[in-house]
Protein backbone atom coordinates (compact mmCIF):
# COMPACT_ATOMS: atom_id res chain seq x y z
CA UNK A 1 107.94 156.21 65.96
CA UNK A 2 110.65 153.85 64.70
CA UNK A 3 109.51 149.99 64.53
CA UNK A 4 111.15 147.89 66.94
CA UNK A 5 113.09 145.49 64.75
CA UNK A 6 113.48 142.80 67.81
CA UNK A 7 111.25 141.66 70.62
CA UNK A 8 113.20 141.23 73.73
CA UNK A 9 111.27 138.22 75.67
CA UNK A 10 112.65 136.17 77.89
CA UNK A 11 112.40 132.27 78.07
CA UNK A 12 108.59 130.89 79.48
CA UNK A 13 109.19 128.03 82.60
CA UNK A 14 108.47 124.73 81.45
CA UNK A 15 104.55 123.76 81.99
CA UNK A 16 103.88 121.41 84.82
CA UNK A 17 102.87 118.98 81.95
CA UNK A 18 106.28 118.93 80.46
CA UNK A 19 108.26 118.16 83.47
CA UNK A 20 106.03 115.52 84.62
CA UNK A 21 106.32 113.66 80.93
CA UNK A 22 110.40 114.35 81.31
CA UNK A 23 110.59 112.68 85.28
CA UNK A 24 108.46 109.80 83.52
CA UNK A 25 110.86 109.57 80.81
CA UNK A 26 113.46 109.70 83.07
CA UNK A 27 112.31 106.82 85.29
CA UNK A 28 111.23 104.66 82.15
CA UNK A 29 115.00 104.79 80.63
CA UNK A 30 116.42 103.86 84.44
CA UNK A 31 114.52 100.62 84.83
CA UNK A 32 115.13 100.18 81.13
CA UNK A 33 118.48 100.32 81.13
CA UNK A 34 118.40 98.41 84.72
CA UNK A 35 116.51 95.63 82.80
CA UNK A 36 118.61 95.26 79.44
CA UNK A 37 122.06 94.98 81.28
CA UNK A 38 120.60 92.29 83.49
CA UNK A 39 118.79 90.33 80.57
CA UNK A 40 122.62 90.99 78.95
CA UNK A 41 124.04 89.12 81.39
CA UNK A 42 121.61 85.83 81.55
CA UNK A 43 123.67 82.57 81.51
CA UNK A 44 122.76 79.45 81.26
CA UNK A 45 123.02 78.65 85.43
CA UNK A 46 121.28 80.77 88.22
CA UNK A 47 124.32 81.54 89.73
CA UNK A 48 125.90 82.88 86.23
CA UNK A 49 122.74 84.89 85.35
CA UNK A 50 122.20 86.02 89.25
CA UNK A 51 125.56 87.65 89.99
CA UNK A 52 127.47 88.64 93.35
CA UNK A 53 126.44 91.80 93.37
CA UNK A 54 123.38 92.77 95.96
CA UNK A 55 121.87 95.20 93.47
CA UNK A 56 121.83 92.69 91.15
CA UNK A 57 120.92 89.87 93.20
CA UNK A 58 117.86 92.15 93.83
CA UNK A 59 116.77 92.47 90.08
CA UNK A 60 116.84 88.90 89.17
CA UNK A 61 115.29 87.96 92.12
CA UNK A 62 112.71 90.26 91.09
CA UNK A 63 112.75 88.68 87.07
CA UNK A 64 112.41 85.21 88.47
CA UNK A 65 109.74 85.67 90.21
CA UNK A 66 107.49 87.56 87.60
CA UNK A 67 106.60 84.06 85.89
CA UNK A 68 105.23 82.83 89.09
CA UNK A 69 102.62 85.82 88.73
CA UNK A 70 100.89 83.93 86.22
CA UNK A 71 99.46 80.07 86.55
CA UNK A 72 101.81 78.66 84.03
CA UNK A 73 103.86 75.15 84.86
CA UNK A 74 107.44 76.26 85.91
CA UNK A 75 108.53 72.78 87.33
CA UNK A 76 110.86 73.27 90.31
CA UNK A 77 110.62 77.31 89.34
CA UNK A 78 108.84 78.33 92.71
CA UNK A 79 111.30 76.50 95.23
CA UNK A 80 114.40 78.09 93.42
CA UNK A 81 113.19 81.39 93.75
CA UNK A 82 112.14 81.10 96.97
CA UNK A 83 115.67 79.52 98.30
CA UNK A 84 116.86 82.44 96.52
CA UNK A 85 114.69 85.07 97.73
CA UNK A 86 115.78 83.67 101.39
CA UNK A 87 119.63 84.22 100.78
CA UNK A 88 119.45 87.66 98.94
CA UNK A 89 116.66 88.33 102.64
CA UNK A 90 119.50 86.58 104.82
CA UNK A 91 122.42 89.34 102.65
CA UNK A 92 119.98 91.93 103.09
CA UNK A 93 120.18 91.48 107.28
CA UNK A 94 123.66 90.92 107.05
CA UNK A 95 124.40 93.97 105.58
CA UNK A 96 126.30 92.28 102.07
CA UNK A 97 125.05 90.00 99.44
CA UNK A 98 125.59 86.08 99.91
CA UNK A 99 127.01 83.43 97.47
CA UNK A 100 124.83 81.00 95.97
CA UNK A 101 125.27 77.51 97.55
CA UNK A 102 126.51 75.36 94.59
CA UNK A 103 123.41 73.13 94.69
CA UNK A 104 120.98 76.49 93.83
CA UNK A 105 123.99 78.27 91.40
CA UNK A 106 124.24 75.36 89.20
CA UNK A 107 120.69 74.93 88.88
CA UNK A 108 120.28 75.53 84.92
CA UNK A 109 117.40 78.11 83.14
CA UNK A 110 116.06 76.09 80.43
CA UNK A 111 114.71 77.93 77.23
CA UNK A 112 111.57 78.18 78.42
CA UNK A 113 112.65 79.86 81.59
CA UNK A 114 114.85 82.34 79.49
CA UNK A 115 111.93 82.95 77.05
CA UNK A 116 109.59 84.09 80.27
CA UNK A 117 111.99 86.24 82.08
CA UNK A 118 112.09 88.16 78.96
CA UNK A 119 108.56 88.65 78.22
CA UNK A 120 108.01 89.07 81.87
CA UNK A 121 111.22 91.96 81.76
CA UNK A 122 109.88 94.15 79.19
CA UNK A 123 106.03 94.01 81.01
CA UNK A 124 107.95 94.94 83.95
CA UNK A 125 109.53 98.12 81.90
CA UNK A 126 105.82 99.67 81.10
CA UNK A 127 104.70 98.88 84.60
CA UNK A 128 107.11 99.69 86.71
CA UNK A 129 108.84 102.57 84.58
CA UNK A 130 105.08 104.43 84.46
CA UNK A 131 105.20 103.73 88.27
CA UNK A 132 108.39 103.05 90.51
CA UNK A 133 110.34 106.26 91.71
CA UNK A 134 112.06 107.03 94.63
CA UNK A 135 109.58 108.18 97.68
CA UNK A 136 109.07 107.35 100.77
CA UNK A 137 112.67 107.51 101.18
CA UNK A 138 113.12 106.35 104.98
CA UNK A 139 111.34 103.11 104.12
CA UNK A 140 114.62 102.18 102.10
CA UNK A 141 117.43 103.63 104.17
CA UNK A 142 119.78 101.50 105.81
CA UNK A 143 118.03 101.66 109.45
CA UNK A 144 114.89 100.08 107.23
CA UNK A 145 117.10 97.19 106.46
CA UNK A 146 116.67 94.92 109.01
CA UNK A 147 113.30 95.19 108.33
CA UNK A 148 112.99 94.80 104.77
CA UNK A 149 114.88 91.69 104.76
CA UNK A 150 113.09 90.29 107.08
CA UNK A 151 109.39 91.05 105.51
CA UNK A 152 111.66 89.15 101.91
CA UNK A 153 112.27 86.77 104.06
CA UNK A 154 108.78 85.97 105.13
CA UNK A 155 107.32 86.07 101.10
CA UNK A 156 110.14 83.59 100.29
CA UNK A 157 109.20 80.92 102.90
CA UNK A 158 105.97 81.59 101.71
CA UNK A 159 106.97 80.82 98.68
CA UNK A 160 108.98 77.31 99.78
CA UNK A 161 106.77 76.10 101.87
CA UNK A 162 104.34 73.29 100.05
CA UNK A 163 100.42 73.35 101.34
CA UNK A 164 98.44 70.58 101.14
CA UNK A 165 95.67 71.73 99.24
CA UNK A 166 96.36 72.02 95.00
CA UNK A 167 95.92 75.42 94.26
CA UNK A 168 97.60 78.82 92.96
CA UNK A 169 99.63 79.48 95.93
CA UNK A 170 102.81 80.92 94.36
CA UNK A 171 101.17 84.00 93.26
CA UNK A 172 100.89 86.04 96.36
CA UNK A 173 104.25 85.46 97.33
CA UNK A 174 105.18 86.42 94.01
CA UNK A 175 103.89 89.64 94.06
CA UNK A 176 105.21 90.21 97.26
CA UNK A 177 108.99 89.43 96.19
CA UNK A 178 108.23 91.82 93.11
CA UNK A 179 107.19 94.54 95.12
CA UNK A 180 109.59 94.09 97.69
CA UNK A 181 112.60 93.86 95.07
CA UNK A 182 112.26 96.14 92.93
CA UNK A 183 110.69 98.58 96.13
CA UNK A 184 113.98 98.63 97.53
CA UNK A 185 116.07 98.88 94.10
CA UNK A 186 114.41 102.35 93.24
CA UNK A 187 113.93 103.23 96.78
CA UNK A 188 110.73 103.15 96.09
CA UNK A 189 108.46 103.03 99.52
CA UNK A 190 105.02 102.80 98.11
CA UNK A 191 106.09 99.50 96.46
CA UNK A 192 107.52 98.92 99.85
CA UNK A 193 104.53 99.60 101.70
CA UNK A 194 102.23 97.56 99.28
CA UNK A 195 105.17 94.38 99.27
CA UNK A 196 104.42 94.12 103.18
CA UNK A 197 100.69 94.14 102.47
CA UNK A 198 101.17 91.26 99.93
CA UNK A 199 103.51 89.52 102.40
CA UNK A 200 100.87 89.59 105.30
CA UNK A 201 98.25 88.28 102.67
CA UNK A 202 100.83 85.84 101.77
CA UNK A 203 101.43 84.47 105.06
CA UNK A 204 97.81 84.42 106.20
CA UNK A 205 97.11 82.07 102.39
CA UNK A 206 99.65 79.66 103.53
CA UNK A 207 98.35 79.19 107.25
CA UNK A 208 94.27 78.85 106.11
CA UNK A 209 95.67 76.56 103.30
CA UNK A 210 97.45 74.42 106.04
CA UNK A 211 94.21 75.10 107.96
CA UNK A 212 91.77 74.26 105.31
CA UNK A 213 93.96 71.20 104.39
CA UNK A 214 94.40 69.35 108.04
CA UNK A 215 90.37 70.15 108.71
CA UNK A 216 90.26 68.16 105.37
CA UNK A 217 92.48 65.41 106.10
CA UNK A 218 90.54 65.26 109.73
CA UNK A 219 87.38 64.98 108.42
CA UNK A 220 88.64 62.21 105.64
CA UNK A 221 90.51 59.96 108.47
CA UNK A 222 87.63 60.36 110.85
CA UNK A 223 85.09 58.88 107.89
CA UNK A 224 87.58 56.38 106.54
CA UNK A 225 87.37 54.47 110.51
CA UNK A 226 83.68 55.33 110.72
């Protein structure tokens, strides 16, 4: 018989392996590229570096609030974000983003402020790039807004509102305003479902804290006329 000069195959289907390393990929170079236009377009004001734009709004919400994950001293950090995280919850409701009230816009990021959104930006890259992806779609649609904003609302007044015990109570709100954020910027409703979580865990810190602190202040009053 004559040797068969050419093989005829046809192409093998890409392994299961491969296409779950390129829809990794894929999500790692969409909040990268998400992250490196925002840190672009950092001014030297919140309302420069924040934008008009609710997509954006989102995102930098999300940035500002990273540092507050950690126990570092922000001064004046936590009530910013939190005013802000009530106006972008307020736009959310509404249905369009709100402008910055001159007071919060002209607020300035200081070096140090600058220098932690963009550690805290490229942490947020590995994280949420090995994790975030759109699921859970429903959670994110528009007849989910309503409640969405009003769950960001609750982790921002979380945030805002001072206890009266010393203690690490920015983080849980945080987290929340993280999860919530960047849930809802790639439709992503297991972030969703876990920023609700945090908010609930949020709330209930604040109210013991307010608890702990009055039982506290009780007990202190009642041996001070003793």
């Amino acid at each position: 018989m004559r040797p068969k000069l050419f093989e005829s195959s046809s192409p093998q289907p890409p392994s299961p392996a491969h296409d779950s390393a390129c829809r990794k990929a894929r999500r790692r170079s969409t909040v990268d590229r998400i992250a490196s236009a925002h840190l672009a377009a950092i001014g030297d004001t919140v309302a420069d570096t924040v934008g008009k734009g609710a997509r954006q709004q989102l995102v930098w919400l999300g940035l500002l609030a990273m540092p507050l994950l950690f126990p570092i001293a922000l001064p004046g950090m936590a009530s910013a974000v939190g005013a802000l995280c009530l106006l972008v919850a307020f736009g959310l409701c509404m249905g369009q983003a709100v402008a910055l009230p001159g007071w919060l816009g002209k607020r300035e990021l200081s070096a140090r402020v600058k220098a932690a959104l963009a550690s805290m930006s490229q942490r947020a890259v590995r994280v949420i790039g090995r994790m975030g992806r759109p699921r859970m779609l429903p959670l994110s649609n528009k007849p989910s807004r309503l409640l969405n904003g009003l769950v960001l609302a609750a982790a921002g007044l979380a945030m805002v509102v001072p206890v009266p015990v010393i203690t690490f109570d920015n983080v849980l709100p945080a987290l929340a305003i993280v999860l919530m954020t960047w849930g809802l910027r790639l439709r992503d409703g297991l972030m969703l479902l876990a920023g609700y979580g945090v908010t609930a865990a949020a709330m209930a810190s604040v109210m013991l804290l307010w608890w702990g602190g009055s039982v506290v202040a009780v007990d202190l009053l009642a041996w001070a006329t003793s």
